[in-house]
Protein backbone atom coordinates (compact mmCIF):
# COMPACT_ATOMS: atom_id res chain seq x y z
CA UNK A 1 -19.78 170.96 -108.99
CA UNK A 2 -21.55 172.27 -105.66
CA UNK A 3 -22.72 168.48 -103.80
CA UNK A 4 -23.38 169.88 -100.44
CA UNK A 5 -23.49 173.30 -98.72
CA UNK A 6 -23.79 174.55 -94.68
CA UNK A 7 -24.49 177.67 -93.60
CA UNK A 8 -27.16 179.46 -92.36
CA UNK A 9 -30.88 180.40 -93.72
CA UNK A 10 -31.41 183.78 -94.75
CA UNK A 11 -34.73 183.74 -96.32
CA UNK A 12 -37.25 181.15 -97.83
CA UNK A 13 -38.97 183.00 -101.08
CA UNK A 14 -42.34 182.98 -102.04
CA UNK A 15 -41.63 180.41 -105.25
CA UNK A 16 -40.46 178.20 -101.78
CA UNK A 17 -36.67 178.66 -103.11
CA UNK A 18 -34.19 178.93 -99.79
CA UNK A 19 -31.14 180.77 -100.12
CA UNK A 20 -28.15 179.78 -97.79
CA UNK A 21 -25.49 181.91 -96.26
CA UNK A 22 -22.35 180.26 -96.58
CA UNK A 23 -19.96 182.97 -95.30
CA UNK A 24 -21.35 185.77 -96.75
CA UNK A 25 -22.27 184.37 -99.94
CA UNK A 26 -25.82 183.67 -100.87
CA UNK A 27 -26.86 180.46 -102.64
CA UNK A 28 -30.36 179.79 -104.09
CA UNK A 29 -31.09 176.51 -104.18
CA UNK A 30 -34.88 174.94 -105.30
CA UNK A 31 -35.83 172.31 -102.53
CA UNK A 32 -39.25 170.48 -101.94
CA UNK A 33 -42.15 172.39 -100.34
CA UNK A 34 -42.21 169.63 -97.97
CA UNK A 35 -38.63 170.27 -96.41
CA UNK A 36 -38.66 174.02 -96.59
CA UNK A 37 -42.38 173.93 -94.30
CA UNK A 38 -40.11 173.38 -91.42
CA UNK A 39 -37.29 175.57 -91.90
CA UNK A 40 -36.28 178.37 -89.38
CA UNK A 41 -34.25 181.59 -90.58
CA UNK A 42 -31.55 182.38 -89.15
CA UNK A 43 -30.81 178.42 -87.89
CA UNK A 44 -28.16 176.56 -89.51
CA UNK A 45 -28.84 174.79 -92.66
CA UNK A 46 -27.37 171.59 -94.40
CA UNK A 47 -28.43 170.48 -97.99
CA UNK A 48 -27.50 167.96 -99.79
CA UNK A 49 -26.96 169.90 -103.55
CA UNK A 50 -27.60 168.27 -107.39
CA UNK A 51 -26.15 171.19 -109.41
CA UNK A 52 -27.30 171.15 -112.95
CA UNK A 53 -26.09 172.90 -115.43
CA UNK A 54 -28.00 174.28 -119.03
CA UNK A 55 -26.86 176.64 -121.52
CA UNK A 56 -28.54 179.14 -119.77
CA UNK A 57 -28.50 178.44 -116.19
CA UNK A 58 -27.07 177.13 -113.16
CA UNK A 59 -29.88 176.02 -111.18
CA UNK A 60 -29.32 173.93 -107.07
CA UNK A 61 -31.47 171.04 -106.15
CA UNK A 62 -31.29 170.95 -102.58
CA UNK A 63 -32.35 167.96 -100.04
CA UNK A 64 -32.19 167.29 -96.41
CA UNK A 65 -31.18 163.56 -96.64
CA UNK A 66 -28.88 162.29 -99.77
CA UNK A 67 -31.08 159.41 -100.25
CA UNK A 68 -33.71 161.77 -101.59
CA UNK A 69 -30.89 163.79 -103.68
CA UNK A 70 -30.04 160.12 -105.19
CA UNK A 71 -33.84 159.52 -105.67
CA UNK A 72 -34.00 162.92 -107.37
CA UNK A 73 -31.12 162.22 -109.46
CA UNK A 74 -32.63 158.72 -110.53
CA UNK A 75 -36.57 160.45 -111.51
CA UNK A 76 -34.77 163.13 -113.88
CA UNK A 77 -32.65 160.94 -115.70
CA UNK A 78 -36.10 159.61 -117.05
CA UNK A 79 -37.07 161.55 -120.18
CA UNK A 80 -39.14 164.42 -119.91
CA UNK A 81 -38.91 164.55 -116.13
CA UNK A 82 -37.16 167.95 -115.24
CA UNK A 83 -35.77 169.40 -111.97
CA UNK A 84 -38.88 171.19 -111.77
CA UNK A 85 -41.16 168.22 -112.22
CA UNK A 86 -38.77 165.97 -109.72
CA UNK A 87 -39.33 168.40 -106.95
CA UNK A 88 -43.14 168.45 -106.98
CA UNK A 89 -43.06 164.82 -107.11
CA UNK A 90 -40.76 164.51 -103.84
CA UNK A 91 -43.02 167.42 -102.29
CA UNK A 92 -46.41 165.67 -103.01
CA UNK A 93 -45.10 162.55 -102.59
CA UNK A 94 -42.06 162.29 -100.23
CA UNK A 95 -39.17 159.67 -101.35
CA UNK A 96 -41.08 156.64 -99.37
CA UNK A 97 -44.46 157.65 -101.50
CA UNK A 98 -42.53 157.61 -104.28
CA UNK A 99 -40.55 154.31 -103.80
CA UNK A 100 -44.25 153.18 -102.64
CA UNK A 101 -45.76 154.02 -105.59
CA UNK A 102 -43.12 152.43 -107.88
CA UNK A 103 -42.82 148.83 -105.95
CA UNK A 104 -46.88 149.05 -106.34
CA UNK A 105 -46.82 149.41 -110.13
């Protein structure tokens, strides 16, 4: 399994997918709007990676910090919360918001 890569950033797409350069190879990993806003390409690039795997797809989950891959991994193991659904939560949201929002409820 694929838990972190480094490289460099070779292009943010308009779904707000990155894809990392790690020498010479091209990875395309899903990350939250909110840490791709910042993101330079062509600068070097670290990302913490959840790699989950389907019947029909490899998809990356890619964070800055592990703390919000390990609050990623903890929303989706709730039922009916995908990898899809995760990230807009930790885009709207950020990881405090959403440790906020839980402590308030």
């Amino acid at each position: 399994m694929i838990a972190m890569l480094s490289g460099n950033l070779a292009n943010v797409t308009l779904s707000g997918d990155v894809i990392i350069d790690v020498n010479g190879v091209g990875y395309k990993v899903q990350m939250p709007e909110r840490e791709t806003a910042s993101l330079q390409i062509g600068h070097a690039i670290t990302v913490f990676v959840h790699t989950q795997v389907r019947e029909d797809s490899i998809t990356l989950f890619g964070f800055s910090e592990s703390s919000s891959k390990e609050l990623f991994e903890k929303i989706t193991s709730v039922s009916g919360i995908g990898g899809k659904l995760g990230l807009v939560m930790l885009s709207a949201l950020g990881a405090q918001g959403i440790v906020d929002a839980l402590s308030n409820s």
